[in-house]
C-alpha atoms as a PDB file:
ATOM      1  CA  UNK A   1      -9.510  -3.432  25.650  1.00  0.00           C
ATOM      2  CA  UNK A   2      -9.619   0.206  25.363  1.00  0.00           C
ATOM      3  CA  UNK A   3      -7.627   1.283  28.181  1.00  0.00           C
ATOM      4  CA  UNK A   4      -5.387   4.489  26.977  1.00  0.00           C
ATOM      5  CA  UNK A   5      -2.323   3.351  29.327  1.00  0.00           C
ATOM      6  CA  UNK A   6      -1.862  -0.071  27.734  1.00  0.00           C
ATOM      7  CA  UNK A   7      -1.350   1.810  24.172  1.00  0.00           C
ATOM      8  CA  UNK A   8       0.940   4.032  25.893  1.00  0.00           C
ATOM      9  CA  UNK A   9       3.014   1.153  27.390  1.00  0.00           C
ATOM     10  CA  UNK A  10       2.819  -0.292  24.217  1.00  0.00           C
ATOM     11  CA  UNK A  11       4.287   2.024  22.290  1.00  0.00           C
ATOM     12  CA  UNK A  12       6.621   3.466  25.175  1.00  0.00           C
ATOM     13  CA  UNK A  13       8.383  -0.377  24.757  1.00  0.00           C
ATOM     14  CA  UNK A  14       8.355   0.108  21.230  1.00  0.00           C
ATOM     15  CA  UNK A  15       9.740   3.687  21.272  1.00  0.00           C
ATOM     16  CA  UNK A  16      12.251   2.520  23.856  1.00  0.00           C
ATOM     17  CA  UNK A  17      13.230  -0.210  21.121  1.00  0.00           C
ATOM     18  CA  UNK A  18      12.523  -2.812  23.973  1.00  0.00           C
ATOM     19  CA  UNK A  19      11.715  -5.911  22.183  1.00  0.00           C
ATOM     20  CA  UNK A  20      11.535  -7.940  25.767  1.00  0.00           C
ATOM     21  CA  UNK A  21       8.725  -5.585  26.928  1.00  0.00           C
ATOM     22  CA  UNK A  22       7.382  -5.589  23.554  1.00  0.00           C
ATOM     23  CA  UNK A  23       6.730  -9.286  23.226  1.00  0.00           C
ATOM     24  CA  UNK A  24       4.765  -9.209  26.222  1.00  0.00           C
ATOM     25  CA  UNK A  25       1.820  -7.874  24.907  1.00  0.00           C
ATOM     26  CA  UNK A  26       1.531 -10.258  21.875  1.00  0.00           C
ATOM     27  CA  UNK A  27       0.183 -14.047  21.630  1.00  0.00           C
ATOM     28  CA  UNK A  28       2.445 -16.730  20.856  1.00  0.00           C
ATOM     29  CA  UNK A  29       0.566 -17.520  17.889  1.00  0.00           C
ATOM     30  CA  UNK A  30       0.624 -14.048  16.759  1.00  0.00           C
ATOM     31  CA  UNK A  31      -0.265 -12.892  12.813  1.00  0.00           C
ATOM     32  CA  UNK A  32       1.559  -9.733  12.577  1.00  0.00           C
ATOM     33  CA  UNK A  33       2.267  -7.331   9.346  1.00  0.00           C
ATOM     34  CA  UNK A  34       3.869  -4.417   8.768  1.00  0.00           C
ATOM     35  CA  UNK A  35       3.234  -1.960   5.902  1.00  0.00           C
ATOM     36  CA  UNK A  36       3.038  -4.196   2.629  1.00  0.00           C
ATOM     37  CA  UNK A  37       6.055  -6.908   4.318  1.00  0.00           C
ATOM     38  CA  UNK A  38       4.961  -9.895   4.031  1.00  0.00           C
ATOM     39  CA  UNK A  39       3.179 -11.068   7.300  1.00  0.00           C
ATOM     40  CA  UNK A  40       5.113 -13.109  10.180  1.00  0.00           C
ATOM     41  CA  UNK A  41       3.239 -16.147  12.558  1.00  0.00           C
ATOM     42  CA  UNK A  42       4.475 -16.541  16.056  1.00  0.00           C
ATOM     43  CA  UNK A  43       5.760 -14.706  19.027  1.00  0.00           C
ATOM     44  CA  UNK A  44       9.952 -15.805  18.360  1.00  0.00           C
ATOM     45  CA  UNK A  45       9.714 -14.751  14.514  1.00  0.00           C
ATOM     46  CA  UNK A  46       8.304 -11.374  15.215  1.00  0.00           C
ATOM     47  CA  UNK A  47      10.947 -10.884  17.919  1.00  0.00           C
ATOM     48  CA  UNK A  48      13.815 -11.397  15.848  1.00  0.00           C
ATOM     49  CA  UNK A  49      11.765  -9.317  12.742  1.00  0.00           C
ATOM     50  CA  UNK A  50      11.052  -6.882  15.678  1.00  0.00           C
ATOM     51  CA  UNK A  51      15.035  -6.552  16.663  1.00  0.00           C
ATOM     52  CA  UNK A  52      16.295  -6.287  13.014  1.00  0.00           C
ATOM     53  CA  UNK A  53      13.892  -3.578  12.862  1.00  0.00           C
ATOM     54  CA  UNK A  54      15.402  -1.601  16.062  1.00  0.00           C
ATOM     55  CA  UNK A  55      18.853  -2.326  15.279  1.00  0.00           C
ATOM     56  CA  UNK A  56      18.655  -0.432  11.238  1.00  0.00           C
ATOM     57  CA  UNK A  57      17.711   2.432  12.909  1.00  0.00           C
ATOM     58  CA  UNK A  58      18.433   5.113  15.763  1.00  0.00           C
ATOM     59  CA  UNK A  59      15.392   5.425  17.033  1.00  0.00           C
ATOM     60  CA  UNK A  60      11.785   6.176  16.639  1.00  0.00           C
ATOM     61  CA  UNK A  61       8.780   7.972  18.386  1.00  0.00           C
ATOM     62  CA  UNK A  62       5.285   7.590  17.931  1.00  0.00           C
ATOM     63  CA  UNK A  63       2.589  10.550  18.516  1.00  0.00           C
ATOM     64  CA  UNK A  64      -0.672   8.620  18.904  1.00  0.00           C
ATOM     65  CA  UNK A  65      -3.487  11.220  17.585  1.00  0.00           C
ATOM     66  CA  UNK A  66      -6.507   8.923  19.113  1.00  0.00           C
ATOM     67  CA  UNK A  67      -7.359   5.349  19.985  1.00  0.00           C
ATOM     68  CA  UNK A  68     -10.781   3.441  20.393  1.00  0.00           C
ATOM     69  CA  UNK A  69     -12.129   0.001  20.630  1.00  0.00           C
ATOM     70  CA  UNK A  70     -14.732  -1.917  19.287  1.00  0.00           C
ATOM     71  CA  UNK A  71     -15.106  -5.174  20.740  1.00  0.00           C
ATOM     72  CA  UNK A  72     -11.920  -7.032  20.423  1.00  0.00           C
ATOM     73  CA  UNK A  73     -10.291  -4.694  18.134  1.00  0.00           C
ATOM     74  CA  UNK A  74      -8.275  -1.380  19.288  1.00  0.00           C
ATOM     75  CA  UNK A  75      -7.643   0.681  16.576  1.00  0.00           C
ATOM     76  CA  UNK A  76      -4.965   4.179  17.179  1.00  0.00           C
ATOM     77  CA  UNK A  77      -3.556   6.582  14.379  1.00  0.00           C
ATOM     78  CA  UNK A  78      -1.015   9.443  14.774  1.00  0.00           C
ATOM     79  CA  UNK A  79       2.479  10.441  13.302  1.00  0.00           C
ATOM     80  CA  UNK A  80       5.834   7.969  14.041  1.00  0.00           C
ATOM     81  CA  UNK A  81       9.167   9.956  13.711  1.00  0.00           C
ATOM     82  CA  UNK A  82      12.030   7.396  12.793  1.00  0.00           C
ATOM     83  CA  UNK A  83      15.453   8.512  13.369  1.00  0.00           C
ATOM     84  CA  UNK A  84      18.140   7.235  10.673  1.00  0.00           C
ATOM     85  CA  UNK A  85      22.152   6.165  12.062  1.00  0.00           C
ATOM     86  CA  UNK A  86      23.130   9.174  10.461  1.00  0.00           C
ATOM     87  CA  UNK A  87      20.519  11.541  12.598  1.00  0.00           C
ATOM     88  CA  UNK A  88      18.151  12.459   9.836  1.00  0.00           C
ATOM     89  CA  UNK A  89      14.979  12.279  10.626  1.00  0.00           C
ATOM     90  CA  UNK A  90      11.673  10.889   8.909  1.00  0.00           C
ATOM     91  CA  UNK A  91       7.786  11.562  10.020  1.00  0.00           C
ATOM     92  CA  UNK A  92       4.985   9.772   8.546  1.00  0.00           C
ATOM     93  CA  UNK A  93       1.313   9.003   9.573  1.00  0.00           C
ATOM     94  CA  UNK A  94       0.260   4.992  11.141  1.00  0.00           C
ATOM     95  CA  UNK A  95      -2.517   3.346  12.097  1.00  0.00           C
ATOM     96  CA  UNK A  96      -2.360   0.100  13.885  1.00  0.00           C
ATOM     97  CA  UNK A  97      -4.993  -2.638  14.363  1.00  0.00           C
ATOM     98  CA  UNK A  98      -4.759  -4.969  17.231  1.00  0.00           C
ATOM     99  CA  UNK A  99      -7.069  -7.770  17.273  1.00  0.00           C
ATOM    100  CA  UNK A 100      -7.256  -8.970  21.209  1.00  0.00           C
ATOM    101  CA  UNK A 101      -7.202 -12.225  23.024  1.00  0.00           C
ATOM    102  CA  UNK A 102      -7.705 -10.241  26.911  1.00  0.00           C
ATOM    103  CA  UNK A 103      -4.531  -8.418  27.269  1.00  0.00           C
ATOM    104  CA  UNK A 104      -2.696  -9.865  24.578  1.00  0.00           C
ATOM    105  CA  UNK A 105      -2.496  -9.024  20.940  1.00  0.00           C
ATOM    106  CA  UNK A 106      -3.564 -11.916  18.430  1.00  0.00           C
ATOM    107  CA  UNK A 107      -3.326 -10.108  15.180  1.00  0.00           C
ATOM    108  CA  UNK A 108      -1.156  -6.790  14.871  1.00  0.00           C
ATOM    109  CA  UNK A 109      -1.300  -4.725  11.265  1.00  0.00           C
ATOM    110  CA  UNK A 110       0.459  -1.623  10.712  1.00  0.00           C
ATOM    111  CA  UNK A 111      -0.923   0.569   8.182  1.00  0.00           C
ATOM    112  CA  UNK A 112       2.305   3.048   7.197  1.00  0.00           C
ATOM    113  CA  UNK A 113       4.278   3.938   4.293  1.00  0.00           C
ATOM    114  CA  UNK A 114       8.004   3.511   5.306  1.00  0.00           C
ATOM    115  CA  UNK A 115       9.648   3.342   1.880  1.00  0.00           C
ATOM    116  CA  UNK A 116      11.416   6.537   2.135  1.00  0.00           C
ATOM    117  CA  UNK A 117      13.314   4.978   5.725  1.00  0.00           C
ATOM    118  CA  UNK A 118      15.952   3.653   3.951  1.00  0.00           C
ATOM    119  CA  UNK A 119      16.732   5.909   0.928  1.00  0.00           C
ATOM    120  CA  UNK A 120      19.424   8.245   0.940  1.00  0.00           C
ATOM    121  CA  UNK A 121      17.985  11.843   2.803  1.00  0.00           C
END
């Protein structure tokens, strides 16, 4: 799976905080982690992870710096720009690996350092 336009839909849904788009490209029997949280099984848990997420913040944009495949695994890196309730702003480097099933993602890490997010700016 290394087709460019399925990342971007990807993270357009995720950018767009649209957790019913989202879910669509993961596995019901999905292993996802983000940063150092502990990791969540299954399509309904990392929805309502996925929506607690959206909802502590304003909004978010990623700026994907490259993307490539090696077998089943897609692997991108860039800068995401998170957006606070109160407008501040904070940009940090990602990288995400997707392990794939076809079109859908089976395992989904996220390599990024958000523990400034929630501090006071």
């Amino acid at each position: 799976m290394s087709d460019v336009s399925w990342v971007n839909r990807l993270f357009q849904s995720i950018d767009n905080k649209d957790t019913e788009s989202f879910i669509t490209f993961i596995a019901d029997d999905i292993f996802f982690r983000f940063g150092n949280a502990e990791p969540i099984h299954g399509k309904n848990n990392v929805d309502n992870v996925i929506k607690g997420f959206f909802e502590s913040i304003k909004a978010l944009q990623h700026d994907i710096s490259e993307t490539w495949s090696q077998g089943d695994t897609v692997i991108c890196h860039g800068f995401v720009t998170y957006t606070r309730h109160d407008s501040s702003t904070l940009t940090v480097p990602f990288a995400n690996i997707f392990k794939m099933d076809g079109t859908v993602i089976t395992e989904y890490l996220i390599y990024v350092d958000i523990s400034e997010l929630y501090s006071d700016s």
